[in-house]
C-alpha atoms as a PDB file:
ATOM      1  CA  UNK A   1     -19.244  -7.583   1.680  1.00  0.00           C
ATOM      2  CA  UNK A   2     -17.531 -10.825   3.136  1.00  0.00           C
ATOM      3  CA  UNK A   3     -17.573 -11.091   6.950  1.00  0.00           C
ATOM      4  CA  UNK A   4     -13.695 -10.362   7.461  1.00  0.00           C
ATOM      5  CA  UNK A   5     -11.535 -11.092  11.056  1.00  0.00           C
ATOM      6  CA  UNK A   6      -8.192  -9.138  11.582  1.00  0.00           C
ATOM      7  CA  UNK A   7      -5.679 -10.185  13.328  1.00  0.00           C
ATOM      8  CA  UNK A   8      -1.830 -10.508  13.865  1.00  0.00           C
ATOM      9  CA  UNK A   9      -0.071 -12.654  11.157  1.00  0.00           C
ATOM     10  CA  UNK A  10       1.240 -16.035  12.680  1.00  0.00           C
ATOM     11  CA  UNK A  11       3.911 -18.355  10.904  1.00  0.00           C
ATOM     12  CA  UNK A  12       1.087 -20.493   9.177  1.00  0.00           C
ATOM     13  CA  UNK A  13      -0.477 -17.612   7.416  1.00  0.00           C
ATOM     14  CA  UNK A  14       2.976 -16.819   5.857  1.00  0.00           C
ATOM     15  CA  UNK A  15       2.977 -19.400   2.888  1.00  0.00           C
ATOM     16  CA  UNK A  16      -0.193 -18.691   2.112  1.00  0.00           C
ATOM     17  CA  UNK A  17       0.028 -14.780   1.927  1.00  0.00           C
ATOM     18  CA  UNK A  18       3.020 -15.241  -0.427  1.00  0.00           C
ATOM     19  CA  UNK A  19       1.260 -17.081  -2.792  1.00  0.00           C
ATOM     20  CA  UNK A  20      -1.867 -14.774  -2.824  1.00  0.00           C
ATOM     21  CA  UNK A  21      -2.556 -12.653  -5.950  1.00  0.00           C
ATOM     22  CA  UNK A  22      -0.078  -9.346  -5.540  1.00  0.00           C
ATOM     23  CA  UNK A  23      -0.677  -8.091  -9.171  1.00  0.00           C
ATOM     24  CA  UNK A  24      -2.973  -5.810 -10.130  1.00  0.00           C
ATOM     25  CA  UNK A  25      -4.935  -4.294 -13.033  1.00  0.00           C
ATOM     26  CA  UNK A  26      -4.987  -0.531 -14.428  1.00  0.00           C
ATOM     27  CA  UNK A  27      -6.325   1.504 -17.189  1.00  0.00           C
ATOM     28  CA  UNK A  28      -4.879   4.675 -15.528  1.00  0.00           C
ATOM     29  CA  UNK A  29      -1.224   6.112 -14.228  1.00  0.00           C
ATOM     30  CA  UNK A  30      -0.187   8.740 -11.977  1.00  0.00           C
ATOM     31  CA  UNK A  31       2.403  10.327 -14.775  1.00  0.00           C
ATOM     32  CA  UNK A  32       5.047  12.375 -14.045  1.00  0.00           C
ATOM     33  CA  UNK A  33       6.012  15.675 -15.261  1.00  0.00           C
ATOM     34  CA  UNK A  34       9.387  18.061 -14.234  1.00  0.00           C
ATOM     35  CA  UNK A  35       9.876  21.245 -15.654  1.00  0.00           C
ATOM     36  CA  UNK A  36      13.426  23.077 -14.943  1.00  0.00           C
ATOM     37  CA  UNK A  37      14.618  26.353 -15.166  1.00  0.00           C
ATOM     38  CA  UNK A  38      16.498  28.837 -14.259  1.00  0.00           C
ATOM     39  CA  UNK A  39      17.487  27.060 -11.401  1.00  0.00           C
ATOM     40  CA  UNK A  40      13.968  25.491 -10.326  1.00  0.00           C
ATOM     41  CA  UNK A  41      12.308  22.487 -10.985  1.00  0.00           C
ATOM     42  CA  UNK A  42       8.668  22.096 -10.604  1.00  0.00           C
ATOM     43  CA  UNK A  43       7.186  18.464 -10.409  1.00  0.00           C
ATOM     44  CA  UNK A  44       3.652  17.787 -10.549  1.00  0.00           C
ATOM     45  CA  UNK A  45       1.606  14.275 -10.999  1.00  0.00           C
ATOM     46  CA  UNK A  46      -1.083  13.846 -13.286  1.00  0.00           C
ATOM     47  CA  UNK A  47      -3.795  11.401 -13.691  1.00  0.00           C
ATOM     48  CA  UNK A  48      -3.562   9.700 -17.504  1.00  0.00           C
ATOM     49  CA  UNK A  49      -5.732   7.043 -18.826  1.00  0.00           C
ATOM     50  CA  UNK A  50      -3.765   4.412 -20.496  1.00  0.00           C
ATOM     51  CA  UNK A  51      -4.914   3.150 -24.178  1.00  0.00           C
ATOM     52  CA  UNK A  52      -5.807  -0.071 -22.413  1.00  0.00           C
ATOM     53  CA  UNK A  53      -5.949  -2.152 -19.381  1.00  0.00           C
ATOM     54  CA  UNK A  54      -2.672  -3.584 -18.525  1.00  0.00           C
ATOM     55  CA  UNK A  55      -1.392  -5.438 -15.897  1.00  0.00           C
ATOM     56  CA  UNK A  56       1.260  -4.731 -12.840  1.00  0.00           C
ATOM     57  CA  UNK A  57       3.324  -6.754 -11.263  1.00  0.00           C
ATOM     58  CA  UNK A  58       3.967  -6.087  -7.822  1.00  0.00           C
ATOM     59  CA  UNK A  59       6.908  -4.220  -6.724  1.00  0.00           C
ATOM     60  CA  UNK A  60       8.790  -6.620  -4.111  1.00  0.00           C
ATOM     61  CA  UNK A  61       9.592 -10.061  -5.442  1.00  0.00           C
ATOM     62  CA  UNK A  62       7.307 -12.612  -3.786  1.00  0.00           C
ATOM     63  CA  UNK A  63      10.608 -14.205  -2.582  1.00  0.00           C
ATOM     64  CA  UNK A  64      11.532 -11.420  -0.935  1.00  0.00           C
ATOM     65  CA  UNK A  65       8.447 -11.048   0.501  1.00  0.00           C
ATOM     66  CA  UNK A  66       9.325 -13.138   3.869  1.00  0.00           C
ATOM     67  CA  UNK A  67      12.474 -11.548   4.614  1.00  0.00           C
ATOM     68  CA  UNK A  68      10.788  -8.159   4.231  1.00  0.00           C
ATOM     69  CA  UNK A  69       7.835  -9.217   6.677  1.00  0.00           C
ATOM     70  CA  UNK A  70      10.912 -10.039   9.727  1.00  0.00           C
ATOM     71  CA  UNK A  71      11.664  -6.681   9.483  1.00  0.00           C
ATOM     72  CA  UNK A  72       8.116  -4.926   9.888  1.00  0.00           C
ATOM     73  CA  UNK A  73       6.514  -3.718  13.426  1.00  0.00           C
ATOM     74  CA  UNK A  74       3.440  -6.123  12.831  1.00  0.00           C
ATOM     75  CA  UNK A  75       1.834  -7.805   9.628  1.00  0.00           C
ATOM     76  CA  UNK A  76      -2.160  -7.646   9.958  1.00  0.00           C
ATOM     77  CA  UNK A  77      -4.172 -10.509   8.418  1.00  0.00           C
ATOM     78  CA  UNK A  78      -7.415 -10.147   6.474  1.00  0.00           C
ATOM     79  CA  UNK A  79      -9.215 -13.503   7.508  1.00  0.00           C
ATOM     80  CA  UNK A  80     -12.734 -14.863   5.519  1.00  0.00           C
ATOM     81  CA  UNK A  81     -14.072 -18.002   6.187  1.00  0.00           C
ATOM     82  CA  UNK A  82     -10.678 -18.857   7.939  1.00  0.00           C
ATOM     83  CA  UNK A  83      -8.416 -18.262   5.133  1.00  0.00           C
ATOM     84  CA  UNK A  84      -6.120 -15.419   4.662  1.00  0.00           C
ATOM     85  CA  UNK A  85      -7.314 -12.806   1.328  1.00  0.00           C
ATOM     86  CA  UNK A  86      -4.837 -10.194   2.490  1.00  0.00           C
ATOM     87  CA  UNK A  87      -2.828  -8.446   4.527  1.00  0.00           C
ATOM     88  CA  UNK A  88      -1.266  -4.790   5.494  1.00  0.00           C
ATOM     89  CA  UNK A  89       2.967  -4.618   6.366  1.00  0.00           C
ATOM     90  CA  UNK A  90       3.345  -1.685   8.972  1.00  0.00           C
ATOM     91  CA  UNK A  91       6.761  -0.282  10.139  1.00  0.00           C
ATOM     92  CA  UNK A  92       7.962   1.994  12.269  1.00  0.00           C
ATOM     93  CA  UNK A  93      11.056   4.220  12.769  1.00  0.00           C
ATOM     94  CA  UNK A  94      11.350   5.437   9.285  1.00  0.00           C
ATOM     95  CA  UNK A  95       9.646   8.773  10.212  1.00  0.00           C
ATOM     96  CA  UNK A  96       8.803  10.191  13.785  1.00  0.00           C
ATOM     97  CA  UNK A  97       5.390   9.239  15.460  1.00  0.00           C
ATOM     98  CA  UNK A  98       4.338   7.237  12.054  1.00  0.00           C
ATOM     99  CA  UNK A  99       3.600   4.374  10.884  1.00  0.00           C
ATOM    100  CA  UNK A 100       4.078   3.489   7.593  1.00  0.00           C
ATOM    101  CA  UNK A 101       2.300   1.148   5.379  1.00  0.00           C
ATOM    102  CA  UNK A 102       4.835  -0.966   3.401  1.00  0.00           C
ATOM    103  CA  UNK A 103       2.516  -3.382   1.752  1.00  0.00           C
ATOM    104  CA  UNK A 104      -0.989  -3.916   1.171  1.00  0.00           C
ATOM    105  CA  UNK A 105      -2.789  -6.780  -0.249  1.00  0.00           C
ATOM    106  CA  UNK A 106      -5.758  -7.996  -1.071  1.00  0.00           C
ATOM    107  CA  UNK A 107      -6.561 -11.579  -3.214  1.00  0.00           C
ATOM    108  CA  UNK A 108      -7.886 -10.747  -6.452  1.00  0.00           C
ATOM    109  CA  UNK A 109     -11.232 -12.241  -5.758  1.00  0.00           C
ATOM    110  CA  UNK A 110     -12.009 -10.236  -2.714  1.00  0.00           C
ATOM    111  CA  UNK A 111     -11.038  -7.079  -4.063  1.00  0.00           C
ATOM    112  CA  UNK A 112     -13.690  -4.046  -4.384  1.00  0.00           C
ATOM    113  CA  UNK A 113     -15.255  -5.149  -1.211  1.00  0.00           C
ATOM    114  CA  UNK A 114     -14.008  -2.918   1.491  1.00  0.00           C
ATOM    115  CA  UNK A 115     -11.788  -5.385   2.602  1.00  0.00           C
ATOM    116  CA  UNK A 116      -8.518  -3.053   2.038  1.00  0.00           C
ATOM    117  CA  UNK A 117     -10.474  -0.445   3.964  1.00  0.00           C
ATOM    118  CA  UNK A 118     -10.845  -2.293   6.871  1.00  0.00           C
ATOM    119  CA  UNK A 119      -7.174  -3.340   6.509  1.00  0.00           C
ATOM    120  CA  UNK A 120      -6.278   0.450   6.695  1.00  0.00           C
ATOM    121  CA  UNK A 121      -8.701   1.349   9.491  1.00  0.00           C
ATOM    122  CA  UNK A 122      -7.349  -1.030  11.506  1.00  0.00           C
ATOM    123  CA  UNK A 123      -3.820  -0.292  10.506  1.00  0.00           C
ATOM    124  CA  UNK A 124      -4.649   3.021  11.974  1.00  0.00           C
ATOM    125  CA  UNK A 125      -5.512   1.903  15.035  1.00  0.00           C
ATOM    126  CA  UNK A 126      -2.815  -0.226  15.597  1.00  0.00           C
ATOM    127  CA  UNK A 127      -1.171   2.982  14.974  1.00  0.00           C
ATOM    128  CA  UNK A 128      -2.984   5.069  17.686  1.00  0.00           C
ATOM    129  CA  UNK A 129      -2.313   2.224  20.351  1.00  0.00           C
ATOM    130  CA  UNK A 130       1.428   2.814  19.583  1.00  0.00           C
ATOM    131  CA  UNK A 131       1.134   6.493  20.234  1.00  0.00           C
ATOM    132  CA  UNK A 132       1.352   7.402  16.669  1.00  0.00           C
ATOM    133  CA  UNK A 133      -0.346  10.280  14.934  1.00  0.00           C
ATOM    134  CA  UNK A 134       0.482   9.753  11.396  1.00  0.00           C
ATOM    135  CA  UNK A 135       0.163   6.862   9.161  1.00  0.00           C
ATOM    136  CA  UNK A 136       1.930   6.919   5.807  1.00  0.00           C
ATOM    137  CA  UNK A 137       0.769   4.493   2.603  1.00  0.00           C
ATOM    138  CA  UNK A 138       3.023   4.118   0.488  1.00  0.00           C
ATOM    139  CA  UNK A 139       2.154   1.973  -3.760  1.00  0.00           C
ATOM    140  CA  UNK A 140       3.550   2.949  -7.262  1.00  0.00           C
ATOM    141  CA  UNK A 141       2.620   5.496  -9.222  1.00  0.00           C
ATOM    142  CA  UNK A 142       0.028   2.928 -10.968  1.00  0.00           C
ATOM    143  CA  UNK A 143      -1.663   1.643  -8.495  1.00  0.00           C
ATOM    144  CA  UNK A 144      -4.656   3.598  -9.176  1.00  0.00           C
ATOM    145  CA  UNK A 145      -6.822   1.553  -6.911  1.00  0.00           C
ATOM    146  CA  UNK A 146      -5.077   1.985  -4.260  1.00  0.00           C
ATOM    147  CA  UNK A 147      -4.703   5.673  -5.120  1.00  0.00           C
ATOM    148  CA  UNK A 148      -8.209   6.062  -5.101  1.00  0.00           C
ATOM    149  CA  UNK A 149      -9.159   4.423  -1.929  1.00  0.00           C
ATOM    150  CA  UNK A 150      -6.749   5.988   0.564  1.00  0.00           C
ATOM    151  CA  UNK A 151      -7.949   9.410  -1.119  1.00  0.00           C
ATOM    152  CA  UNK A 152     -11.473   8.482  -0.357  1.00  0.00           C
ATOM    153  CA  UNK A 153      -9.961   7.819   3.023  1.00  0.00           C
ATOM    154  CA  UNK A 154      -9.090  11.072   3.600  1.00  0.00           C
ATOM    155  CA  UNK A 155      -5.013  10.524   3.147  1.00  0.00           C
ATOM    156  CA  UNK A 156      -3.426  13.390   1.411  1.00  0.00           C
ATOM    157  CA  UNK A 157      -0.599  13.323  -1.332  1.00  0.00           C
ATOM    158  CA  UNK A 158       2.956  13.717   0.557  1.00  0.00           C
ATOM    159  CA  UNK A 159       5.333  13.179  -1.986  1.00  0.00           C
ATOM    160  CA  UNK A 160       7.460  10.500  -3.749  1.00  0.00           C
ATOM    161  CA  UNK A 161      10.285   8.841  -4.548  1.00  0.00           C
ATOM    162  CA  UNK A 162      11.822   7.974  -8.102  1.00  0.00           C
ATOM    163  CA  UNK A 163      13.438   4.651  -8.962  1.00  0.00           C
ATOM    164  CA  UNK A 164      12.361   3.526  -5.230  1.00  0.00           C
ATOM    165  CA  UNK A 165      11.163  -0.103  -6.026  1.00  0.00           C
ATOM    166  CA  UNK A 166      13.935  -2.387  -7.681  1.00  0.00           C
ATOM    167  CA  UNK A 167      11.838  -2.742 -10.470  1.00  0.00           C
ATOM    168  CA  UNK A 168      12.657   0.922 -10.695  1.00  0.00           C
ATOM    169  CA  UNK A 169       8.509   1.832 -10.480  1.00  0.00           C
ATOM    170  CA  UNK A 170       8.034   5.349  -8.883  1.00  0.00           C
ATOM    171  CA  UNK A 171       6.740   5.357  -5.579  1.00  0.00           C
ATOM    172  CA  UNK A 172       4.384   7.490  -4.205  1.00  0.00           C
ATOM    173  CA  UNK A 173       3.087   8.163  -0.702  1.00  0.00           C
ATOM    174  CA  UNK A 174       0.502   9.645   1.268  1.00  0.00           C
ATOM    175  CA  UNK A 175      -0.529  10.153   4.667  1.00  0.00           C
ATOM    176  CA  UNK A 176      -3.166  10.804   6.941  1.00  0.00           C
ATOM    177  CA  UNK A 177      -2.512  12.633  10.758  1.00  0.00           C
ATOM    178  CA  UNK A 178      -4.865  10.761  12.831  1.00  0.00           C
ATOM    179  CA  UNK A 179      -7.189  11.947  15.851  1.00  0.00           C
END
């Protein structure tokens, strides 16, 4: 595992964490389903493989990106070798005592190395100093990566939201309370 620094983003990391890698690769989807009737609808999500690998495009429009940051409580940086590889987008006020994880991003070629971990661990600290007790990820239904880490994490399944991104991508969330 690279030797990675965290710290607060600062306006000459901002160019270069637009033009890191955002997309992604899957072979698998969290699909789906609602049943309705008599006046009920049940929803649940599934894991499906997909018949191949196929790439996502991130949700947010890197040119959006930078107006979306202003707006955020804080914007951690993953440093290596004294380069940004990614970064974590926390804000609060959308839900009492959270904080919620708007973005998270790691370059393609430090991926599968912990380094979104780390991002998250200290996302929850920064958390705890602010007197938080609940931190909230939120990433499209196909982000199975993602999926899979913050479940190894310990975060739970919360719910979703349909047609959330303006690529009209589902989004899902979950969240861990934290001690």
């Amino acid at each position: 595992m690279p030797r990675i620094e965290i710290r607060s983003a600062v306006p000459a990391d901002l160019p270069l964490l637009v033009a890191l890698d955002h997309s992604y690769q899957t072979n698998h989807v969290w699909q789906m389903d609602i049943t309705s009737s008599e006046g009920q609808s049940d929803i649940h999500f599934r894991e499906t493989r997909l018949p191949r690998t196929v790439p996502v495009a991130y949700p947010r429009p890197p040119a959006m990106l930078l107006e979306d940051w202003m707006k955020r409580s804080a914007l951690l940086v993953g440093i290596v070798e004294g380069l940004p590889v990614s970064y974590i987008s926390l804000a609060e006020g959308i839900a009492v005592s959270t904080t919620w994880v708007t973005d998270l991003v790691v370059n393609q070629p430090f991926r599968r190395h912990k380094i979104g971990t780390t991002l998250l661990m200290a996302a929850q600290d920064w958390a705890k100093d602010r007197k938080n007790n609940r931190v909230v990820v939120e990433m499209q239904s196909k982000n199975t990566p993602a999926i899979h880490m913050v479940l190894q994490m310990g975060y739970q399944f919360c719910g979703y939201n349909d047609h959330y991104y303006a690529n009209q991508d589902i989004a899902i969330f979950f969240a861990q309370y934290l001690r």
